[in-house]
Protein backbone atom coordinates (compact mmCIF):
# COMPACT_ATOMS: atom_id res chain seq x y z
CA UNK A 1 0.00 0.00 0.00
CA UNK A 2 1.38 3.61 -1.38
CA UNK A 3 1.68 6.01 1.70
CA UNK A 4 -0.29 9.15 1.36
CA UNK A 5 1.86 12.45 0.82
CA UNK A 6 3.28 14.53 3.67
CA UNK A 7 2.07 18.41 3.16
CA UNK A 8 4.85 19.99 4.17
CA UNK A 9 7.55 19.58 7.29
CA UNK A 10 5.46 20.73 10.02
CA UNK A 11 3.00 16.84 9.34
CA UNK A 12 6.34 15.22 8.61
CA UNK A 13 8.05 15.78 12.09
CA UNK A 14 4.52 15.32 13.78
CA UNK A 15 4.58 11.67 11.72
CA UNK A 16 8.09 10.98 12.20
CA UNK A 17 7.12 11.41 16.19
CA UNK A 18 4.46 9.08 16.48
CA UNK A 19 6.16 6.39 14.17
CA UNK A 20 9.71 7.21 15.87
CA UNK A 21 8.29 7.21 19.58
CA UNK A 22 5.10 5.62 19.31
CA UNK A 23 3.79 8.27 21.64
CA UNK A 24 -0.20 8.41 22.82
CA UNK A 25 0.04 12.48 22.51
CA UNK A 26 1.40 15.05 20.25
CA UNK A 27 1.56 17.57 22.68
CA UNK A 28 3.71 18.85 25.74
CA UNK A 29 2.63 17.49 29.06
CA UNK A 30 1.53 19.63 32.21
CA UNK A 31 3.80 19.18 35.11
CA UNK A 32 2.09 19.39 38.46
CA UNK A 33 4.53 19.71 41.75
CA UNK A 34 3.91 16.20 42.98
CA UNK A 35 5.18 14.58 39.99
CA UNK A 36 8.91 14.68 39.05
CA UNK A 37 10.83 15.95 36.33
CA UNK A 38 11.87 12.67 34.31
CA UNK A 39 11.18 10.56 31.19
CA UNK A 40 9.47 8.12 32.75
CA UNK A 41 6.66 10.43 34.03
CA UNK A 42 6.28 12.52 30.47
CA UNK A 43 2.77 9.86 29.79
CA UNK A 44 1.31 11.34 33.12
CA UNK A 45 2.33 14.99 32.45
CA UNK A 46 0.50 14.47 28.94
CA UNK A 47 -2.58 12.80 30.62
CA UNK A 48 -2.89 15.75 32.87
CA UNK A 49 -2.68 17.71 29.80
CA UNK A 50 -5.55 15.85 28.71
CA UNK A 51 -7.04 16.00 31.97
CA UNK A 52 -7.31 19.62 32.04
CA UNK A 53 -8.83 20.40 28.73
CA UNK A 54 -11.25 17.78 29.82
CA UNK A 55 -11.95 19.11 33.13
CA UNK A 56 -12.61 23.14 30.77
CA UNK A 57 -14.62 21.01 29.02
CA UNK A 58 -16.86 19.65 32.08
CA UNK A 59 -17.04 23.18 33.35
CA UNK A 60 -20.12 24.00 31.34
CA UNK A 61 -23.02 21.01 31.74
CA UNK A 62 -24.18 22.26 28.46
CA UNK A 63 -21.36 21.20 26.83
CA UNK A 64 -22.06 18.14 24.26
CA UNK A 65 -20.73 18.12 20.87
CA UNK A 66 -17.28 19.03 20.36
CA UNK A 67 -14.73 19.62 17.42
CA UNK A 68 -10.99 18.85 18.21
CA UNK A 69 -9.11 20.32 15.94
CA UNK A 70 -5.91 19.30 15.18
CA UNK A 71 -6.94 15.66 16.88
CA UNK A 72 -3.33 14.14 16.45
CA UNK A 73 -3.02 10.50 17.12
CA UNK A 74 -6.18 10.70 19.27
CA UNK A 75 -5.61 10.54 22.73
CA UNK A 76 -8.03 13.91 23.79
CA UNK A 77 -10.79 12.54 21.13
CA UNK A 78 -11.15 9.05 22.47
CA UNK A 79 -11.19 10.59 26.34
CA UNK A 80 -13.99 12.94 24.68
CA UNK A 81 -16.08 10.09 23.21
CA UNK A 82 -15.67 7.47 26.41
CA UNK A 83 -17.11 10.37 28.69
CA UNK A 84 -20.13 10.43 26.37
CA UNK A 85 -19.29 13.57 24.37
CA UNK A 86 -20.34 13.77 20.73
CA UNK A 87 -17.05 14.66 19.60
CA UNK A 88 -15.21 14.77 16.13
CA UNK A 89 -11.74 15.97 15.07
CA UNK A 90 -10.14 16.84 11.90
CA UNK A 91 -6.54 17.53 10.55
CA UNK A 92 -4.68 17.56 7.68
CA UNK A 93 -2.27 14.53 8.11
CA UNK A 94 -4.05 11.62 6.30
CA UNK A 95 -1.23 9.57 7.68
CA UNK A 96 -1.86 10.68 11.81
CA UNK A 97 -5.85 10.43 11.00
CA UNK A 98 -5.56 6.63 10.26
CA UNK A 99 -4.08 5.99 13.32
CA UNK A 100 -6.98 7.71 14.71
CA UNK A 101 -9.68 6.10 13.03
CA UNK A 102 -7.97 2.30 14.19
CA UNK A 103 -7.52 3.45 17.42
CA UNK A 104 -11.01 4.65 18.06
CA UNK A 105 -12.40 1.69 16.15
CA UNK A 106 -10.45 -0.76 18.56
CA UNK A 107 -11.71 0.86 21.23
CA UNK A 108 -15.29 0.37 19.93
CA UNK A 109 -16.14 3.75 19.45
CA UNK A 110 -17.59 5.47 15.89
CA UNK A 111 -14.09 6.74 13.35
CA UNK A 112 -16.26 8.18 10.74
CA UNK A 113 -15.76 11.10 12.57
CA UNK A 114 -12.31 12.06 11.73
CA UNK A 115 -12.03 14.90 8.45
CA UNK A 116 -8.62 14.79 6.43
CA UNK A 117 -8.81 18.97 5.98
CA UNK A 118 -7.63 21.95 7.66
CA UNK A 119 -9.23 24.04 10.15
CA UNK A 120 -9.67 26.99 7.62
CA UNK A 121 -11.63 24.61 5.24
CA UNK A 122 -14.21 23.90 7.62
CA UNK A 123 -17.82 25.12 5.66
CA UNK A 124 -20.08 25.90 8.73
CA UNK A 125 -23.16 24.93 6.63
CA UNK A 126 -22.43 21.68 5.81
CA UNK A 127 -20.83 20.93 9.66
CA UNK A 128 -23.62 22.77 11.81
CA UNK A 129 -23.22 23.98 15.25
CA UNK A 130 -20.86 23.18 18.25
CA UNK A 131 -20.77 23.61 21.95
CA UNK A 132 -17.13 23.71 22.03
CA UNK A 133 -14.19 24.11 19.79
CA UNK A 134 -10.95 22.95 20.94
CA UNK A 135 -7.38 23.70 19.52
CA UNK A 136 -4.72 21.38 22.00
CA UNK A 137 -1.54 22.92 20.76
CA UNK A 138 -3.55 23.70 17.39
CA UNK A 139 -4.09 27.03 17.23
CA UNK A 140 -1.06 28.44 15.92
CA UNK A 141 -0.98 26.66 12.58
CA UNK A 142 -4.15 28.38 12.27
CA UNK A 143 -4.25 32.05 10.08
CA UNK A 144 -5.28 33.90 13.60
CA UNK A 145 -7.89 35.97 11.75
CA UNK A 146 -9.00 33.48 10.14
CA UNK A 147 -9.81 31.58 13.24
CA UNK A 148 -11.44 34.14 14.92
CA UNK A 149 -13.67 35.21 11.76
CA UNK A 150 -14.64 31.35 11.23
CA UNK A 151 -15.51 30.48 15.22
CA UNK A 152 -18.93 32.05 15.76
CA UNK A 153 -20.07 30.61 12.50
CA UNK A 154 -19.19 27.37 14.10
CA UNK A 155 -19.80 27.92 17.96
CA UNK A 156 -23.58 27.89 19.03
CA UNK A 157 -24.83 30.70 20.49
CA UNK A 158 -22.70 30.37 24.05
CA UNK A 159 -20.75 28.64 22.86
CA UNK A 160 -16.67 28.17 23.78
CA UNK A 161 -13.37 27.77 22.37
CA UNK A 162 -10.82 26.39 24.37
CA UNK A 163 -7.25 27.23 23.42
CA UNK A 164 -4.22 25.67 24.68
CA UNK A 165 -1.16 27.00 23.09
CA UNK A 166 1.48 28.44 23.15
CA UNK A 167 2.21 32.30 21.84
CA UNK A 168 4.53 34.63 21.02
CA UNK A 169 5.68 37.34 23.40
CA UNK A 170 7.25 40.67 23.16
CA UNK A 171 10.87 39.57 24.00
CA UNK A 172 10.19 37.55 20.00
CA UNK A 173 12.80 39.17 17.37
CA UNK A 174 15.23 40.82 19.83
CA UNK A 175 17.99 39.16 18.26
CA UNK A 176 18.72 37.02 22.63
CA UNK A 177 20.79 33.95 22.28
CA UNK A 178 17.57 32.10 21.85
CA UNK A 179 15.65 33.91 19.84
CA UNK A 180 14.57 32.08 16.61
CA UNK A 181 15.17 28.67 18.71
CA UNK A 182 11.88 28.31 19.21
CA UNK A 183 9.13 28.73 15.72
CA UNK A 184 5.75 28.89 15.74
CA UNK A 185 2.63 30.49 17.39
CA UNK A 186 0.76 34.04 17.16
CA UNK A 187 2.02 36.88 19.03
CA UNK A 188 0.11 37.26 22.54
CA UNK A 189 -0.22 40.76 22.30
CA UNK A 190 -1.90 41.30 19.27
CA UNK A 191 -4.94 38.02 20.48
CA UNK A 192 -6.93 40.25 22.45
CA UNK A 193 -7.35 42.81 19.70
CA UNK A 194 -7.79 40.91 17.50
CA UNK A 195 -10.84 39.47 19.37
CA UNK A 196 -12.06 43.52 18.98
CA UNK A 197 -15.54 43.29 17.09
CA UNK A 198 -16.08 39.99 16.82
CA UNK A 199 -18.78 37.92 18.57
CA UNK A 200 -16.23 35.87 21.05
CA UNK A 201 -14.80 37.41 24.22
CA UNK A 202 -12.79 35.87 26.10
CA UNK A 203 -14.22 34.01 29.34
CA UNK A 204 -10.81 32.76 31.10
CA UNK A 205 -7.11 33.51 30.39
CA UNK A 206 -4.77 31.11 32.41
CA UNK A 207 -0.98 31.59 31.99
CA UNK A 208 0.16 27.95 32.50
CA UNK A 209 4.19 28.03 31.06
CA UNK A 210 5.63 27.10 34.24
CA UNK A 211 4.15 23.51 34.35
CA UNK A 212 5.04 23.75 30.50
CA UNK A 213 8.57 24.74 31.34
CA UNK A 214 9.61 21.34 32.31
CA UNK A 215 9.03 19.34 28.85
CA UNK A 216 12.07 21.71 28.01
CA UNK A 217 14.50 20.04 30.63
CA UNK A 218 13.64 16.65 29.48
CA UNK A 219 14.30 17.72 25.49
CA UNK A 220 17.10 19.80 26.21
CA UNK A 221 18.18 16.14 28.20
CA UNK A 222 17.66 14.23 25.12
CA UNK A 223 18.96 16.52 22.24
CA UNK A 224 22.36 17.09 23.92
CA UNK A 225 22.65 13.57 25.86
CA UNK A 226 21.35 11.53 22.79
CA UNK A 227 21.05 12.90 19.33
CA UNK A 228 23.97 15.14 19.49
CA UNK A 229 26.74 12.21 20.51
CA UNK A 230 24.74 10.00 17.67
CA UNK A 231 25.35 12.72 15.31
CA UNK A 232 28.74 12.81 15.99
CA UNK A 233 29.10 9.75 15.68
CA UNK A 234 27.61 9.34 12.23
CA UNK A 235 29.88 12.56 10.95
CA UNK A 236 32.88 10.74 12.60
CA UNK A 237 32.45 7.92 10.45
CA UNK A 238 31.37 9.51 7.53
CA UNK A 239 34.90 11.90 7.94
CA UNK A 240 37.19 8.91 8.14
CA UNK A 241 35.48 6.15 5.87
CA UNK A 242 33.06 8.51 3.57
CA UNK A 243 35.48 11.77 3.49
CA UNK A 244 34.41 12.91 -0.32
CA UNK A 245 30.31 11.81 0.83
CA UNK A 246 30.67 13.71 4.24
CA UNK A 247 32.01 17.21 1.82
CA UNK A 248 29.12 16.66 -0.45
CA UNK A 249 26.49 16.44 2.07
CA UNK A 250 27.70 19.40 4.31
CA UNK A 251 27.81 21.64 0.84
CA UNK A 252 24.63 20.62 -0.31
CA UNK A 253 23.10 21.21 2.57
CA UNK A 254 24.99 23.75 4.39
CA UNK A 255 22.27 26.15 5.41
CA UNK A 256 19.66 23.53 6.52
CA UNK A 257 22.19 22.05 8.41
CA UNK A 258 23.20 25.07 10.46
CA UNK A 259 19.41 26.02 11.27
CA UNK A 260 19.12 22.87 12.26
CA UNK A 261 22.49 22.71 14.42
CA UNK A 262 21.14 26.06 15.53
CA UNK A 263 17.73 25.61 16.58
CA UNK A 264 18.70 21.80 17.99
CA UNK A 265 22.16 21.54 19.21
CA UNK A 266 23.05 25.10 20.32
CA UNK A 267 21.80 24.73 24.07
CA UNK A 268 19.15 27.18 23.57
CA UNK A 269 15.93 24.72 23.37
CA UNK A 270 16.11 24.96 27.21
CA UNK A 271 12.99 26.47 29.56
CA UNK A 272 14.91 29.63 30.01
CA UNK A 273 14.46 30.62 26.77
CA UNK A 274 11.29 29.34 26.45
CA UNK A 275 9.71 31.15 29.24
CA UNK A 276 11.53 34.46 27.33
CA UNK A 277 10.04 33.76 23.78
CA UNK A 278 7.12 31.97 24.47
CA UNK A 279 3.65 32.05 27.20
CA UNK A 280 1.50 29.08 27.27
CA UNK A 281 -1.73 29.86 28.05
CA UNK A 282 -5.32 28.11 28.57
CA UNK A 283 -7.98 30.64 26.80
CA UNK A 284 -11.19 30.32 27.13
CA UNK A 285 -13.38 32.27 24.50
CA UNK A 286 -17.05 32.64 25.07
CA UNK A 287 -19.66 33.40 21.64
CA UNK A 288 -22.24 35.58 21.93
């Protein structure tokens, strides 16, 4: 059977993860005080990732059918449907949405459910009304005004969006150590205006990168304790057995190679700068 085609790099690393790891979750995990900083515990931070989108969720009795966008390999979807929510998901990966669709069917629940399409391409009048519209570490590959010009169309009236995600903040572009380490998400100070004239406000803003923080230590731990010495190890070889190979390679590729080296070996992946580029944050946004 012919694998589908990967869109573009962002779907390839989120593949490579599940297939590499053959993880439950595609997200960071929350780290509570009790539970210790390790490896071993990164499936319990995730859960109580889950646990507290779940628990937004619950906050509002009213809340029954639910769109989880950006559903990843799952995890948050099937915990939606066992606690008797009439929940769907979509994304774009083809590839991380058949892994969905077998793991919901072993687990006896309903995978026709699962939409190979963006966000953006959602058409409210074919999909109807939701309760709730949740983005777990989904928002930022979303066009910001986009999102917020498509939501009410989708939301009922009362309806919420739940965002957990992370965002850009003010320190972004001042040319730090870090900066540039970290990609991705909106800036945080441009959210709430943008939110100016539409129909959502938001309900609850919870700054939660402290128990984000930690997922840092452990990938710091791995990128300089793991994949740098293996990398090393694989340029050592290539330098003494492959010389004229290794010179090709590190021509050809010299740029990518030095983001990469950059953004992954440098030491500046670390919660410290983290916590200076980016704010994690559980938003709540309520329709009118």
């Amino acid at each position: 059977m012919i694998a589908p085609p990967i869109r573009d790099s962002r779907e390839l690393g989120l593949v490579l993860t599940q297939q590499l790891l053959a993880v439950e979750h595609l997200h960071y995990g929350l780290w509570t005080d009790d539970l210790p900083v390790c490896l071993a515990n990164l499936g319990r931070a995730q859960q109580a990732f889950n646990a507290l989108l779940l628990d937004t969720l619950a906050a509002d009795p009213g809340t029954r059918r639910v769109l989880d966008v950006g559903c990843g390999v799952g995890s948050l979807l099937l915990a939606m449907r066992q606690r008797s929510l009439d929940a769907e998901g979509l994304s774009p990966s083809i590839h991380l949405n058949e892994h969905t669709r077998q793991r919901l069917t072993l687990a006896g629940c309903d995978a026709s459910r699962v939409h190979d399409l963006r966000f953006e391409e959602l058409d409210p009048a074919r999909c109807g009304r939701f309760d709730a519209v949740v983005f777990s570490e989904s928002f930022q590959y979303v066009p910001m005004q986009r999102a917020i010009g498509l939501l009410p169309q989708l939301l009922r009236p009362g309806g919420r969006a739940i965002i957990c995600d992370f965002f850009r903040t003010d320190a972004d572009g001042d040319g730090g150590p870090g900066d540039g380490a970290f990609g991705g998400g909106h800036r945080w100070r441009e959210f709430a205006p943008a939110l100016a004239g539409s129909a959502l406000h938001i309900e609850h803003d919870r700054d939660i990168t402290p128990q984000i923080t930690p997922n840092l230590v452990l990938l710091e731990e791995v990128l300089q304790q793991r994949i740098a010495p293996a990398i090393a190890t694989v340029d050592g070889y290539l330098s003494q057995r492959r010389p004229l190979l290794r010179w090709l390679i590190r021509r050809a590729l010299r740029k990518q190679i030095e983001r990469v080296r950059f953004k992954y070996l440098s030491g500046h992946r670390g919660p410290t700068s983290f916590a200076r580029y980016k704010t994690y944050r559980l938003v709540v946004l309520r329709a009118a």
